[in-house]
Each structure stands twice: as C-alpha cells, then as structure tokens.
N, C-alpha and C. Protein backbone atom coordinates (compact mmCIF):
# COMPACT_ATOMS: atom_id res chain seq x y z
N UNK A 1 41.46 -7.73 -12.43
CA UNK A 1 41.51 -6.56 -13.27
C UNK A 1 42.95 -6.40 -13.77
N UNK A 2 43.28 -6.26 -15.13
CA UNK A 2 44.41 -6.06 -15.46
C UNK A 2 45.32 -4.84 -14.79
N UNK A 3 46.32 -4.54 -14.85
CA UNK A 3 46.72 -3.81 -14.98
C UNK A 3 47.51 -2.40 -16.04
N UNK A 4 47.05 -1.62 -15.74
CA UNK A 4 46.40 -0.44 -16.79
C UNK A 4 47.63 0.52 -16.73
N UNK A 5 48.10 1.14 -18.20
CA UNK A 5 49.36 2.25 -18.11
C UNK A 5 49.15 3.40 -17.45
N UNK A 6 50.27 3.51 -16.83
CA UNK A 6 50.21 4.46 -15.86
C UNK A 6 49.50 4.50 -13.87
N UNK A 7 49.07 3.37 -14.03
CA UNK A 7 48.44 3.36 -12.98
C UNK A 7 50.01 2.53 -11.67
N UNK A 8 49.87 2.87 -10.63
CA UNK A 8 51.15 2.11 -9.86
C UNK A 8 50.10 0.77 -9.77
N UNK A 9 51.40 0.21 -10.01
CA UNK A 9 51.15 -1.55 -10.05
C UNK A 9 51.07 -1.52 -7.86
N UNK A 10 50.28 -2.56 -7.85
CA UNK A 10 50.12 -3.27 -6.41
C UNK A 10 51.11 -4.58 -6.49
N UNK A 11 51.90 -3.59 -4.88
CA UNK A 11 52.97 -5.04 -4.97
C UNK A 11 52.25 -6.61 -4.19
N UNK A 12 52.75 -7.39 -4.41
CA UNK A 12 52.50 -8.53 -3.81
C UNK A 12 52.95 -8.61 -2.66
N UNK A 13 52.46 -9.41 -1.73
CA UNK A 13 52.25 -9.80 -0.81
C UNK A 13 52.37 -11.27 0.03
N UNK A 14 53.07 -11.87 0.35
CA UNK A 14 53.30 -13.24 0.90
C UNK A 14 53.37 -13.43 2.60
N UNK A 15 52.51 -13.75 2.76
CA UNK A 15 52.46 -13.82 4.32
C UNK A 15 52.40 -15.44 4.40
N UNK A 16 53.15 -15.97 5.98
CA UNK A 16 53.00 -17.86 5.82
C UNK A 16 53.16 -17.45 7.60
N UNK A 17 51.88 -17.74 8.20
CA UNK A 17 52.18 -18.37 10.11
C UNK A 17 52.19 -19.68 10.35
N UNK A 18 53.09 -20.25 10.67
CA UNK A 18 53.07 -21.61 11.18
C UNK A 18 52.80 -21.42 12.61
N UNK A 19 51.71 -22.22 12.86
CA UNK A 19 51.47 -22.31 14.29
C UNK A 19 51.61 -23.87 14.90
N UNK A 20 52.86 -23.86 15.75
CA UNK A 20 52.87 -25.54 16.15
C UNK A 20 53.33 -25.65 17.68
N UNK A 21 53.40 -26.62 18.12
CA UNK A 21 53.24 -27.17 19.59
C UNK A 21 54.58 -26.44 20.23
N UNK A 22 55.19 -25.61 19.83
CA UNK A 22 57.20 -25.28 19.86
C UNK A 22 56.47 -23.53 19.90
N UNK A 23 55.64 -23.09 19.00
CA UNK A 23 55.89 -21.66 19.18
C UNK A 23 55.13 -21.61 17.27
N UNK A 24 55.39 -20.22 17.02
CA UNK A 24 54.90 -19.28 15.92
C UNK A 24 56.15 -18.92 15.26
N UNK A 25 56.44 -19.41 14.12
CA UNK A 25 57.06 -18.68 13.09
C UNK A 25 56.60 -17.91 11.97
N UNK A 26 56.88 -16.91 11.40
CA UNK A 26 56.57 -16.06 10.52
C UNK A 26 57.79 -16.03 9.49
N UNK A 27 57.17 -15.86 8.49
CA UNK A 27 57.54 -15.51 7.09
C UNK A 27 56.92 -14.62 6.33
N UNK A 28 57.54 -13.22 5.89
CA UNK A 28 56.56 -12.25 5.40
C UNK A 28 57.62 -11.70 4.01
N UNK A 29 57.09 -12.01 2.78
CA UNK A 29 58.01 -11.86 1.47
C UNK A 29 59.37 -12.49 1.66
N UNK A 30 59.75 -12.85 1.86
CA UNK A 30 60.46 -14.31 1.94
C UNK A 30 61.53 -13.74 3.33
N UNK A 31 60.95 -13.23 3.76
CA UNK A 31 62.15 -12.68 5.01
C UNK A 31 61.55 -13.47 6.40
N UNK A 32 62.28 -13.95 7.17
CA UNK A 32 61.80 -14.81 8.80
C UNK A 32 62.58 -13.63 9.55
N UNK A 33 62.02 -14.30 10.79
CA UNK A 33 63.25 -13.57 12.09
C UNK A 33 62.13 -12.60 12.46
N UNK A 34 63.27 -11.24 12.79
CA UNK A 34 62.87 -10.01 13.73
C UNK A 34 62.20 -9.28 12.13
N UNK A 35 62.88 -9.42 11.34
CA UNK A 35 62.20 -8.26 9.88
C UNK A 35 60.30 -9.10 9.86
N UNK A 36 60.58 -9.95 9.76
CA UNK A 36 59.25 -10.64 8.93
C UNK A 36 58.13 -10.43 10.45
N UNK A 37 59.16 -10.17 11.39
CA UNK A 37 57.46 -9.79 12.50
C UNK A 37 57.48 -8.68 12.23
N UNK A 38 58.37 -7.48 12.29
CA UNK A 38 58.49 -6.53 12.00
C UNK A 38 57.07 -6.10 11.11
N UNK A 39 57.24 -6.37 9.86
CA UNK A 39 56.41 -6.14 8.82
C UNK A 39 55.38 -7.23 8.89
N UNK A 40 54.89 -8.01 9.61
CA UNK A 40 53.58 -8.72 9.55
C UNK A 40 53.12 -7.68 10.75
N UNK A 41 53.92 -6.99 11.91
CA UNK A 41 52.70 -6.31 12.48
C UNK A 41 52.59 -4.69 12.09
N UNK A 42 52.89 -4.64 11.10
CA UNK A 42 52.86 -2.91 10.11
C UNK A 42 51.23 -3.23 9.49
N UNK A 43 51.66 -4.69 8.52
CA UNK A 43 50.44 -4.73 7.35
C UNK A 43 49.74 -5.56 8.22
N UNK A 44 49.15 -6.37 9.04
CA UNK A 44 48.56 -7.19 9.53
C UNK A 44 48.72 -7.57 11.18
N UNK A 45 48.33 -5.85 11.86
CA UNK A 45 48.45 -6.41 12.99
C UNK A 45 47.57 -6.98 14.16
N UNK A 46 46.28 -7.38 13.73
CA UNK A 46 45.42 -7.94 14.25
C UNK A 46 45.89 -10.01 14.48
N UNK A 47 46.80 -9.76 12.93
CA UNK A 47 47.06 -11.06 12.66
C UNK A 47 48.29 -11.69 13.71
N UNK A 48 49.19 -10.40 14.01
CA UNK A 48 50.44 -10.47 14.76
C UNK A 48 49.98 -10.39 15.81
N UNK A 49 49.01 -9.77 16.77
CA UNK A 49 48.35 -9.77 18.02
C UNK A 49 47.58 -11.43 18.57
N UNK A 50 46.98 -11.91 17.79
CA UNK A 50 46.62 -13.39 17.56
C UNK A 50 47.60 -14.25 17.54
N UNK A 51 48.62 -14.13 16.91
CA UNK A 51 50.25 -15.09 16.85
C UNK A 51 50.72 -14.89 18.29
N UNK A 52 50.65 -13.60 18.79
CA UNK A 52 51.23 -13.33 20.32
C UNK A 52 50.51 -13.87 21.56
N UNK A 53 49.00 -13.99 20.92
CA UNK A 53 48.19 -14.44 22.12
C UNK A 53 48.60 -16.09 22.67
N UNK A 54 48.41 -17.01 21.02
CA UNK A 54 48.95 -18.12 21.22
C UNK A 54 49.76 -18.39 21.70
N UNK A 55 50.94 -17.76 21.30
CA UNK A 55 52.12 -17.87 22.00
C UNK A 55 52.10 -17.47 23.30
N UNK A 56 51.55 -17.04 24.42
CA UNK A 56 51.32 -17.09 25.71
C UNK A 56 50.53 -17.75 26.32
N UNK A 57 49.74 -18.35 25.59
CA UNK A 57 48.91 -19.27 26.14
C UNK A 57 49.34 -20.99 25.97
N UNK A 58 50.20 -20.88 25.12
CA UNK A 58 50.98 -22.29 25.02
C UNK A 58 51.86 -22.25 26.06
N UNK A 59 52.65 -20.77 26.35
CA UNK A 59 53.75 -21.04 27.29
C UNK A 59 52.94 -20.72 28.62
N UNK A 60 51.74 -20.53 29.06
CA UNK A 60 50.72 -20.65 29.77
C UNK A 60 50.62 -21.86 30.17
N UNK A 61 50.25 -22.96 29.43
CA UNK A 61 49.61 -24.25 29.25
C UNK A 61 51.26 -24.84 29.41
N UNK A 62 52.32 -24.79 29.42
CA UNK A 62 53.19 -25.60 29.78
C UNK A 62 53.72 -25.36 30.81
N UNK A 63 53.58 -24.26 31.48
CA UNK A 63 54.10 -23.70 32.59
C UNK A 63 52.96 -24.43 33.62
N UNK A 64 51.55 -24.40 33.46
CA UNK A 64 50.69 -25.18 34.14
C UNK A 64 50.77 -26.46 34.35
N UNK A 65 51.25 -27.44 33.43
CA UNK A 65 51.52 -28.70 33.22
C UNK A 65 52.52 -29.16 34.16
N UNK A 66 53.51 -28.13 34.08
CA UNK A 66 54.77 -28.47 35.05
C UNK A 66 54.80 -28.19 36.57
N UNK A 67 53.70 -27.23 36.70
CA UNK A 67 53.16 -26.55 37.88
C UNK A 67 52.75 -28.21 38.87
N UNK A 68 51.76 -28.94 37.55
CA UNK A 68 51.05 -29.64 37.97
C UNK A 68 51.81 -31.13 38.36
N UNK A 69 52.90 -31.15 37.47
CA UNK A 69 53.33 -32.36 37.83
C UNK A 69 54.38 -32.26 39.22
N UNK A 70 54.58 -30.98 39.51
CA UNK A 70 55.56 -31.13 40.93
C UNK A 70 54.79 -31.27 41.73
C-alpha cells in the first residue's frame, strides 16, 4: 500500500540473528552489542527469549561434553 499524505510513514525495520556453534549475535538497524539486544527484546521478545534459550543450551551441551570427557 502506498503511502498516503499525511498519514505517519512506518519506519523500517532490520533485524539479522546469527545463530552458530560460538554463541548468538544480533544486529537490530544496523546497531550490534548491548543496544541491538536491547531493542530486539522491546520489538521482538519472544524472538530474544529463543536466542537466550539456545544460548544455554549450547553452553549446557559443552559444559556436558567436558563433564564427560574427565
């Protein structure tokens, strides 16, 4: 739908989760770090609750591994 005079324009939006064998990085409108979790768990925090789960269950799963090899 175009956008129509007078109406407030909808800002955009850029969200990017990398999920890899090291951990979860975030990128939210081109900002990383403490801001970009910050604001991925304002607008999307079902999505930031899911990034957190992984991330304990990887450091779960390596903490077990090491458990296992002593």
């Amino acid at each position: 739908m175009p956008h129509q005079p007078g109406e407030p324009a909808t800002p955009v939006q850029l969200v990017s989760l990398s999920f890899t064998g090291l951990g979860v990085r975030a990128s939210v409108d081109g900002r990383t770090g403490r801001e970009a979790w910050r604001k991925l768990r304002q607008r999307h925090p079902r999505l930031a609750l899911l990034a957190g789960v992984y991330a304990l269950l990887l450091a779960g799963l390596a903490a077990a591994s090491v458990v296992r090899l002593l």
